[in-house]
N, C-alpha and C. Protein backbone atom coordinates (compact mmCIF):
# COMPACT_ATOMS: atom_id res chain seq x y z
N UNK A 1 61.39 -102.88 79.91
CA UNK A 1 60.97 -102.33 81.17
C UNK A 1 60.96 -100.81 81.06
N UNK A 2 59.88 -100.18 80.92
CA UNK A 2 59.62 -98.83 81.03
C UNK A 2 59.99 -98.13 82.64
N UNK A 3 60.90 -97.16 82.44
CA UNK A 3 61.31 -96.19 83.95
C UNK A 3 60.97 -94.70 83.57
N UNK A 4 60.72 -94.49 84.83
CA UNK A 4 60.18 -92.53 85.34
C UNK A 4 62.16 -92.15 84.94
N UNK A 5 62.85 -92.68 85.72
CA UNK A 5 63.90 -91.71 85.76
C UNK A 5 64.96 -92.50 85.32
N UNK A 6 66.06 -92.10 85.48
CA UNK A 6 67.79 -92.30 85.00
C UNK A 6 68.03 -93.18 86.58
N UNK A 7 67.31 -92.76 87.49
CA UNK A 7 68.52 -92.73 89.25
C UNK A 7 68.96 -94.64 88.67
N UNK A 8 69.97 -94.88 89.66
CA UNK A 8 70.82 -95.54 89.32
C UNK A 8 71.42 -96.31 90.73
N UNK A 9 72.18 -97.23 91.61
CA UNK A 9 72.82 -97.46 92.25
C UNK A 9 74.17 -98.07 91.92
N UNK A 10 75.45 -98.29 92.12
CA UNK A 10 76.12 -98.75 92.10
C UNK A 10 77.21 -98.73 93.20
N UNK A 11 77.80 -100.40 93.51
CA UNK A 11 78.67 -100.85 94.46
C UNK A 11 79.95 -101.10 93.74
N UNK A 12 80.93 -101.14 94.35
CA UNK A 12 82.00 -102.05 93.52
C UNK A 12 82.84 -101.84 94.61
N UNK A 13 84.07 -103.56 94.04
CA UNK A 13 85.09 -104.05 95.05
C UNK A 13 86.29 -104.29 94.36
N UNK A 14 87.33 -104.48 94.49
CA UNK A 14 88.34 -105.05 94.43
C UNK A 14 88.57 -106.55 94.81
N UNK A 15 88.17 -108.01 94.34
CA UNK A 15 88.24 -108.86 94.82
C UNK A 15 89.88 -109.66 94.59
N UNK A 16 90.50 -109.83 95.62
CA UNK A 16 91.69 -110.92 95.06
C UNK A 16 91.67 -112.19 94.76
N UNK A 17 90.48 -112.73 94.14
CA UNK A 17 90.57 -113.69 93.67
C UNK A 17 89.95 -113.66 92.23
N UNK A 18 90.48 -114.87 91.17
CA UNK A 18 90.36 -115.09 89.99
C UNK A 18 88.56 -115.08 89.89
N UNK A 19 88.48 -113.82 88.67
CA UNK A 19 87.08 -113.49 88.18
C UNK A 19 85.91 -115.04 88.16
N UNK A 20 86.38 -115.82 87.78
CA UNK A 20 85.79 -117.43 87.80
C UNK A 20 85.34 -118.03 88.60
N UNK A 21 85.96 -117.43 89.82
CA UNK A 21 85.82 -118.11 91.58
C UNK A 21 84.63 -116.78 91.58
N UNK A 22 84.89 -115.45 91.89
CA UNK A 22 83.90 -114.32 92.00
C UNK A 22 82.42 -114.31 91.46
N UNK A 23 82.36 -114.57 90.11
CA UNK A 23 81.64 -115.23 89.24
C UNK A 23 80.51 -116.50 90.03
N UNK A 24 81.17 -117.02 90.60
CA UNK A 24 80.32 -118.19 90.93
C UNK A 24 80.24 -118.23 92.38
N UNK A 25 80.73 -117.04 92.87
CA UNK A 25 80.23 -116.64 94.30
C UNK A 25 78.76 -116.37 94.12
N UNK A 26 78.39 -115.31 92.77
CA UNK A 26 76.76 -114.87 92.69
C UNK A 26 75.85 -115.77 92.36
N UNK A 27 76.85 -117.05 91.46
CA UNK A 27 76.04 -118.06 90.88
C UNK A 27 75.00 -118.86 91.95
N UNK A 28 75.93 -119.35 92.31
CA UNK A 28 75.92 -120.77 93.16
C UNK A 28 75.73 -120.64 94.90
N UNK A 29 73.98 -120.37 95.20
CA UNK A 29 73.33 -119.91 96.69
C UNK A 29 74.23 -120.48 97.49
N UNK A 30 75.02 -121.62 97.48
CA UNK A 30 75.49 -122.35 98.50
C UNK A 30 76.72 -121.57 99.02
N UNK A 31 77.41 -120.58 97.95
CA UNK A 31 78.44 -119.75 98.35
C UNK A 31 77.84 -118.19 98.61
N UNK A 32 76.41 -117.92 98.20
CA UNK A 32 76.00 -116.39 98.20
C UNK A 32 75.70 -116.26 99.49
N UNK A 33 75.56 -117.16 100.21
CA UNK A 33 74.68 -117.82 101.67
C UNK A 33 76.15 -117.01 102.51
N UNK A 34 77.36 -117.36 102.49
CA UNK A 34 78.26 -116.76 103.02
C UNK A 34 78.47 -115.65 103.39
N UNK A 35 77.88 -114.64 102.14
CA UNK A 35 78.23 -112.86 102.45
C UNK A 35 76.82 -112.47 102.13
N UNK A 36 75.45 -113.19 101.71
CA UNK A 36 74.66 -111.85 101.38
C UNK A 36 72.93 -113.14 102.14
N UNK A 37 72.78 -113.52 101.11
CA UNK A 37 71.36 -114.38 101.87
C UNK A 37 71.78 -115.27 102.28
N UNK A 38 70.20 -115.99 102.98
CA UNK A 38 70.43 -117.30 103.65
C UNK A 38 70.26 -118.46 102.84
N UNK A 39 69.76 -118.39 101.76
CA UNK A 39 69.04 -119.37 101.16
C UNK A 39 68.65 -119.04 99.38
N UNK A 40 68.95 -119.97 98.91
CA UNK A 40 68.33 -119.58 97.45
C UNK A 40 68.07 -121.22 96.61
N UNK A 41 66.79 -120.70 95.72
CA UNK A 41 66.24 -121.53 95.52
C UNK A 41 67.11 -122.40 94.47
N UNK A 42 68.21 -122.23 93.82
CA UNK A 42 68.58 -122.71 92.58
C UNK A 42 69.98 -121.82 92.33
N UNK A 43 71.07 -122.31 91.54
CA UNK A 43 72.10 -121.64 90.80
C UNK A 43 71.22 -120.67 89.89
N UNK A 44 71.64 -119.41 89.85
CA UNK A 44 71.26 -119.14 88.47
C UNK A 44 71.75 -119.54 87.37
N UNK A 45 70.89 -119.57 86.24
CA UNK A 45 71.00 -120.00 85.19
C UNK A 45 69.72 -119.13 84.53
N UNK A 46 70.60 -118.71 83.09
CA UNK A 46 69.28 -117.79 82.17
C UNK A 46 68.43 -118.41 81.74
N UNK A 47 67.11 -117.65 82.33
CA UNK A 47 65.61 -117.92 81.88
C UNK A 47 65.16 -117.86 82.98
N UNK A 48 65.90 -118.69 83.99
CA UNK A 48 65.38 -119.15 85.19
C UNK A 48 64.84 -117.94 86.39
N UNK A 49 63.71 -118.23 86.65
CA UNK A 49 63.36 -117.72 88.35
C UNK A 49 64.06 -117.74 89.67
N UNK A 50 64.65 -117.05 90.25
CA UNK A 50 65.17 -117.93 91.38
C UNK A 50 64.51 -117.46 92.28
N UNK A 51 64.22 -117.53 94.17
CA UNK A 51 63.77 -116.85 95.14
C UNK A 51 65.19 -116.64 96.24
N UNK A 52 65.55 -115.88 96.52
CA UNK A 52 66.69 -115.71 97.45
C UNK A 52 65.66 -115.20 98.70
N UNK A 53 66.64 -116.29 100.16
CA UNK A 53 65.46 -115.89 101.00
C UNK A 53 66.43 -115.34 102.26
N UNK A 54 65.84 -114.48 102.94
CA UNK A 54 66.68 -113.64 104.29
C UNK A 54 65.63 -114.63 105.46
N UNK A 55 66.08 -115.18 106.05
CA UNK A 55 65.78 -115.99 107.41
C UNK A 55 65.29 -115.32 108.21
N UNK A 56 66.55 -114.55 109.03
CA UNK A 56 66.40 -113.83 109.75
C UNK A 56 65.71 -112.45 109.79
N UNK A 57 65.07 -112.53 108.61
CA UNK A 57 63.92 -111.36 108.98
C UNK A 57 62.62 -111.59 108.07
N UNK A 58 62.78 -113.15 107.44
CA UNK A 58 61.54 -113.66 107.02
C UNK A 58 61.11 -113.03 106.01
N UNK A 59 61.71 -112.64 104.75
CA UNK A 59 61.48 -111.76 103.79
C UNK A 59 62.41 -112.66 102.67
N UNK A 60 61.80 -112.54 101.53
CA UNK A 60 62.43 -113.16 100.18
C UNK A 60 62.34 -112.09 98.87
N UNK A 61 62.95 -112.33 97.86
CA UNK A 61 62.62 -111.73 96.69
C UNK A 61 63.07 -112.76 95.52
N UNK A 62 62.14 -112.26 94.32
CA UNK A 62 62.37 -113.15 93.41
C UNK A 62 63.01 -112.87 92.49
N UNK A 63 64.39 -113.34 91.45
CA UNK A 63 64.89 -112.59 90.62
C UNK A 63 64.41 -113.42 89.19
N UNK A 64 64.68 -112.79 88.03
CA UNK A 64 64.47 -113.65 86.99
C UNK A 64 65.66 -113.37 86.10
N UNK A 65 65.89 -114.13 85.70
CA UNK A 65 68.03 -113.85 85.15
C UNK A 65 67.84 -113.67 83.81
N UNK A 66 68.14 -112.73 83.35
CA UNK A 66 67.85 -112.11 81.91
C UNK A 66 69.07 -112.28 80.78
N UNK A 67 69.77 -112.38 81.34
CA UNK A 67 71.40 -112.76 81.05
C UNK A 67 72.77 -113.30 81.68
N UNK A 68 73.79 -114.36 81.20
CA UNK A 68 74.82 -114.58 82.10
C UNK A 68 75.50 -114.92 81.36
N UNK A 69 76.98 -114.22 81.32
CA UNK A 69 78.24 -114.36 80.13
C UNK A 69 79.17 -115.06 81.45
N UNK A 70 79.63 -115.91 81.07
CA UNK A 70 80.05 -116.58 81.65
C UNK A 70 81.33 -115.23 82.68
N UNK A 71 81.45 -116.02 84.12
CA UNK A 71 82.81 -115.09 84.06
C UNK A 71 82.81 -113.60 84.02
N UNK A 72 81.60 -112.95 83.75
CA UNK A 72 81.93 -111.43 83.11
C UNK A 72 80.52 -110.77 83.59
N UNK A 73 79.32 -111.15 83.24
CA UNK A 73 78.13 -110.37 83.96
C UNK A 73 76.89 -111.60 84.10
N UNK A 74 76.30 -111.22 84.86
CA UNK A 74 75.00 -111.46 85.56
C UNK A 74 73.82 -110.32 85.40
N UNK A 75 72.75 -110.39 84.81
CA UNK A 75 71.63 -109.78 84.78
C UNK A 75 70.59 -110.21 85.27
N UNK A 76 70.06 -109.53 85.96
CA UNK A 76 68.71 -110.15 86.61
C UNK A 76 67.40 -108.96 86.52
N UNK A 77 66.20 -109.25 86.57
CA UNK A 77 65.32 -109.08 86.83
C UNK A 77 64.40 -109.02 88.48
N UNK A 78 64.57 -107.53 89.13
CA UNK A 78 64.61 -108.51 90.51
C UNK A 78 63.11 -107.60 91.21
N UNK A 79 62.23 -108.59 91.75
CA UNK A 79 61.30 -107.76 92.04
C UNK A 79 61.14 -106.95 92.97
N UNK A 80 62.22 -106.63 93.59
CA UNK A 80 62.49 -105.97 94.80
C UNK A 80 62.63 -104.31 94.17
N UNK A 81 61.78 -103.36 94.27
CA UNK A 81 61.56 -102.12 93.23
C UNK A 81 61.46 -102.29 91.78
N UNK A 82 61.21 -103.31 91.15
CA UNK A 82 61.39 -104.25 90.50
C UNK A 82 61.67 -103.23 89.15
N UNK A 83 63.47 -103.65 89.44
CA UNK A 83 64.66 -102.99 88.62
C UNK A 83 65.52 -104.06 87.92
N UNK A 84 66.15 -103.29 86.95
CA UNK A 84 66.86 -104.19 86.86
C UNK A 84 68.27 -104.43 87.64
N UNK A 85 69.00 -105.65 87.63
CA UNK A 85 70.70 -105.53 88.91
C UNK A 85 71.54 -106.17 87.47
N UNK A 86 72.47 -105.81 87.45
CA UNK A 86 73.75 -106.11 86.42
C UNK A 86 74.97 -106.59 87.82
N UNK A 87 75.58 -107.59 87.55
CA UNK A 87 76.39 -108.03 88.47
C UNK A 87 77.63 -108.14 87.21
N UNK A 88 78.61 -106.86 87.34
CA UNK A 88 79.59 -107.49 86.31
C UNK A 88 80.99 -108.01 87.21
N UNK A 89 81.87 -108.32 86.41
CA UNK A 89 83.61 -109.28 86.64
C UNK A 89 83.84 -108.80 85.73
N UNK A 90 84.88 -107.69 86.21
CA UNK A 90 86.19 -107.23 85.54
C UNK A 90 87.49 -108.12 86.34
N UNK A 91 88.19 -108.88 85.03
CA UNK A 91 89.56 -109.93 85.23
C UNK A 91 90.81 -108.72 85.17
N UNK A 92 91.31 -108.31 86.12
CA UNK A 92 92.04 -107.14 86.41
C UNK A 92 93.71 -107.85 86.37
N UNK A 93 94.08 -109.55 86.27
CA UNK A 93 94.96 -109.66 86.16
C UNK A 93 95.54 -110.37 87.62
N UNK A 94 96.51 -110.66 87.72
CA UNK A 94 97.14 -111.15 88.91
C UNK A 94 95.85 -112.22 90.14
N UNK A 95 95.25 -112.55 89.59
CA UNK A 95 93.58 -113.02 90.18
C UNK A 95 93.31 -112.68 91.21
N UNK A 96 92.97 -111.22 90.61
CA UNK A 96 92.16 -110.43 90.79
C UNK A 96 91.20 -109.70 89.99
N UNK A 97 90.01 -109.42 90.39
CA UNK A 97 88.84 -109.30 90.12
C UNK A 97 88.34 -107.87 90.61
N UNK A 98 87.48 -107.02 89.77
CA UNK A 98 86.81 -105.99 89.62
C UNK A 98 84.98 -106.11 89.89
N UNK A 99 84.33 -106.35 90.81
CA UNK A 99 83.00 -106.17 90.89
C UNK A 99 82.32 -105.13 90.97
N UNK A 100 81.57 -104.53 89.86
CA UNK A 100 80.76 -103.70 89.83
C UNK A 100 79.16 -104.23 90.11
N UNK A 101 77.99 -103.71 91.04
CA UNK A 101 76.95 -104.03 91.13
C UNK A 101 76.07 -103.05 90.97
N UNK A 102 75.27 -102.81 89.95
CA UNK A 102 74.57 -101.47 89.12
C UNK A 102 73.17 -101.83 89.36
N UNK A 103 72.22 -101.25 89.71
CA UNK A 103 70.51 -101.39 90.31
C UNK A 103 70.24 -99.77 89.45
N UNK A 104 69.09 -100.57 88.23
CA UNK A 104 68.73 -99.07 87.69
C UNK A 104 66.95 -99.43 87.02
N UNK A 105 66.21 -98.77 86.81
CA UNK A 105 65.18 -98.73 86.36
C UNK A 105 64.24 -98.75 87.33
N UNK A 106 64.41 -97.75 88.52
CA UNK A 106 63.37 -97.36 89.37
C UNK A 106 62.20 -96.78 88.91
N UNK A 107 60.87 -97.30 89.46
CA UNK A 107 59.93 -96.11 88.68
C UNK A 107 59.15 -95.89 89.79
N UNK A 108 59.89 -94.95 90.68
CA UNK A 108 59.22 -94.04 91.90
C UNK A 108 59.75 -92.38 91.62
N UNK A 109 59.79 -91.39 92.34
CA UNK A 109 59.97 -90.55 92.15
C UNK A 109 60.15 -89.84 93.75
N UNK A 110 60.49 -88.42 93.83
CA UNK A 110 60.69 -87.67 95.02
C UNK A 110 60.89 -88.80 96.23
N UNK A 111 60.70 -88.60 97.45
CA UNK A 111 61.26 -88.94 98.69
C UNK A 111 61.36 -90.57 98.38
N UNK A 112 60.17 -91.50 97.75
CA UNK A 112 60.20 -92.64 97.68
C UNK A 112 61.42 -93.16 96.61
N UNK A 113 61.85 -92.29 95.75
CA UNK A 113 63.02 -92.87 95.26
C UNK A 113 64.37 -92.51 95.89
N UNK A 114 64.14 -91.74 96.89
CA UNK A 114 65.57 -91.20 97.80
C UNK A 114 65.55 -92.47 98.69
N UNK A 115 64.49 -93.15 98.97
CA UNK A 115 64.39 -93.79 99.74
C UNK A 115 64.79 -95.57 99.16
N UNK A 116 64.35 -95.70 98.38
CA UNK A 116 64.92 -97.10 97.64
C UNK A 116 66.37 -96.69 97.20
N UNK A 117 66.95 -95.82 96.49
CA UNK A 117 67.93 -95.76 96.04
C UNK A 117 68.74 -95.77 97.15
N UNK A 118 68.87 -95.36 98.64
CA UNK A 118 69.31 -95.27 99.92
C UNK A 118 69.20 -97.01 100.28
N UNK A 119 68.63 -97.71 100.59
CA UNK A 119 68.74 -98.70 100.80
C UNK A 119 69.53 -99.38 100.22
N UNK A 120 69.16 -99.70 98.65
CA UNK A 120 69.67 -100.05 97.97
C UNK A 120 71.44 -100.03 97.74
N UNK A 121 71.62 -98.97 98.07
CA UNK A 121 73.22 -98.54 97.60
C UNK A 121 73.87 -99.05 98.69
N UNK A 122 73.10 -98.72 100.18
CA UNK A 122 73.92 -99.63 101.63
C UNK A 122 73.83 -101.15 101.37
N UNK A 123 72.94 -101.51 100.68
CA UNK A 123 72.65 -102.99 100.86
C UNK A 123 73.93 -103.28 100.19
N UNK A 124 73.90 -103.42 98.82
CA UNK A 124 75.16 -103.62 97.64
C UNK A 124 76.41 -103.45 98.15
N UNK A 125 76.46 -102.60 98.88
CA UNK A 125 77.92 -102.07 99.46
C UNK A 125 78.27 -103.06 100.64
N UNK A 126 77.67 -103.15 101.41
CA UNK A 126 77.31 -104.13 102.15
C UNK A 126 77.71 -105.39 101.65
N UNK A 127 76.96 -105.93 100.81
CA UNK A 127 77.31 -107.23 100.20
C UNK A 127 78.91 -107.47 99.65
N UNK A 128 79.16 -106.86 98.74
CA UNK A 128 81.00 -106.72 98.42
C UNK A 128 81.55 -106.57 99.10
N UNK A 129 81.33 -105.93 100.25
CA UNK A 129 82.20 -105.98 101.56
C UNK A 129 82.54 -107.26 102.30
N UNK A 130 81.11 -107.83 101.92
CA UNK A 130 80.89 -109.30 102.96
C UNK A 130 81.40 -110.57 101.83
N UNK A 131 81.54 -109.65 100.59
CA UNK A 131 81.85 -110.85 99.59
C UNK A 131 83.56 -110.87 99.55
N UNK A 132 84.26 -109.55 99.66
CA UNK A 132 85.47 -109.25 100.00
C UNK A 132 86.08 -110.78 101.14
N UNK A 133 85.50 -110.11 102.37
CA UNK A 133 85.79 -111.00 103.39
C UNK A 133 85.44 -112.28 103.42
N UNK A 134 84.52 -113.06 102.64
CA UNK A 134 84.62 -114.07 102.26
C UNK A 134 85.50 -114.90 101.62
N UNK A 135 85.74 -114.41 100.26
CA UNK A 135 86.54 -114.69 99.16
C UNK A 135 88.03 -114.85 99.30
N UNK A 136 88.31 -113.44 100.16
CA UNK A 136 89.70 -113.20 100.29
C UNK A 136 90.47 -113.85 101.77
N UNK A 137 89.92 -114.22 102.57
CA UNK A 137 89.52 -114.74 103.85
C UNK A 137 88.97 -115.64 104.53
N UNK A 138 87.84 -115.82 104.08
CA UNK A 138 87.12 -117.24 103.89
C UNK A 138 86.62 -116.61 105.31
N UNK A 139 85.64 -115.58 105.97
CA UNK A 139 85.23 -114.92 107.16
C UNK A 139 83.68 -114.88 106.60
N UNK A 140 83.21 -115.32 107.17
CA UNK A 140 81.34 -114.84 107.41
C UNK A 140 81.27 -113.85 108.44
N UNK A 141 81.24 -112.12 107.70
CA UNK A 141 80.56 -111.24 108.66
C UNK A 141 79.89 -111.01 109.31
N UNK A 142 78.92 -111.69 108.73
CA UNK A 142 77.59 -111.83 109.59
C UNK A 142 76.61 -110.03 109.21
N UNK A 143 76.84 -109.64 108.12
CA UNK A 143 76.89 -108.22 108.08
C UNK A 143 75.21 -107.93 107.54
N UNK A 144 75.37 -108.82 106.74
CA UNK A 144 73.32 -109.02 106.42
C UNK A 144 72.59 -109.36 107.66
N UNK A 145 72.86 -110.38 108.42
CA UNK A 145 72.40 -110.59 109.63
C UNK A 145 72.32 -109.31 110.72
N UNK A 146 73.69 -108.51 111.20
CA UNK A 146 73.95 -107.62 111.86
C UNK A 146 73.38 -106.18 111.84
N UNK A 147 73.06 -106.15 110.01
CA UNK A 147 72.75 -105.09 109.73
C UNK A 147 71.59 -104.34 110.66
N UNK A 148 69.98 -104.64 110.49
CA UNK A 148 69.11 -104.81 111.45
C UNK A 148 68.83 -105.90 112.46
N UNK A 149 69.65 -105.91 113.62
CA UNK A 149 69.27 -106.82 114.85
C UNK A 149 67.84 -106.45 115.61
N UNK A 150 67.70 -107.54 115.81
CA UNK A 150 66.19 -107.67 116.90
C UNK A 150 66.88 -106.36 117.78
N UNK A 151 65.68 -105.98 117.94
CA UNK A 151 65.40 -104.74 119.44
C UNK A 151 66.15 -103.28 118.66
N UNK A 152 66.13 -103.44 117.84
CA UNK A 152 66.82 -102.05 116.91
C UNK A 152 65.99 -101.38 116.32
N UNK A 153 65.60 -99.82 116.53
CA UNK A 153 64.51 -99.14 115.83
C UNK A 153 64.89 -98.54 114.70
């Protein structure tokens, strides 16, 4: 994948639970559905296509999984600025877990890359937050949903 620039996003959390459980929060739509989309077409698994879909505002994107070490990272292909996303698990011990979420290979430039990289970095942050309170809690924020509500400019 050829990029204009370096820009870069990254999220990260502190999760208290064992990297294995965290791990298969990103895997497996039926648990991603909790803190980030509504819907996804399939577990990932490498090679594979998946479509992750937002309901509530009728918008999808498609990822294509470029890599998955068990336990440790997730790579995807995602056509959404169509960058690449690294989802890693750092096993920090006591089960607990280290999530880093890295979005890099933008190829926009001036205001339009202030502008994806801005989204982007709230979204991610966003998500670990909602994956936090999931995991550690077992709470649906509702924070993807909340984010843009109907009647909000």
């Amino acid at each position: 994948m050829e990029t204009k620039n370096t820009a870069r996003v990254e999220a990260q959390m502190l999760i208290r639970k064992p990297a294995g459980l965290v791990f298969q929060a990103f895997i497996d739509p039926e648990l991603t559905k909790n803190f980030w989309f509504t819907k996804g077409s399939g577990k990932l698994e490498s090679g594979k296509s998946i479509t992750w879909e937002w309901e509530m505002y009728g918008v999808s994107s498609t990822v294509f999984v470029r890599e998955i070490v068990a336990d440790k990272k997730i790579s995807v292909d995602w056509d959404q600025y169509s960058t690449v996303v690294d989802f890693e698990f750092e096993d920090m011990g006591d089960e607990t877990t280290y999530v880093k979420i890295t979005q890099y290979g933008f190829r926009t430039t001036g205001d339009e890359l202030l502008a994806e990289v801005s989204g982007a970095s709230g979204g991610f942050t966003t998500v670990v937050d909602g994956l936090k309170a999931y995991l550690e809690h077992g709470i649906n924020l509702n924070l993807i949903a909340d984010k843009f509500p109907k009647g909000v400019k």
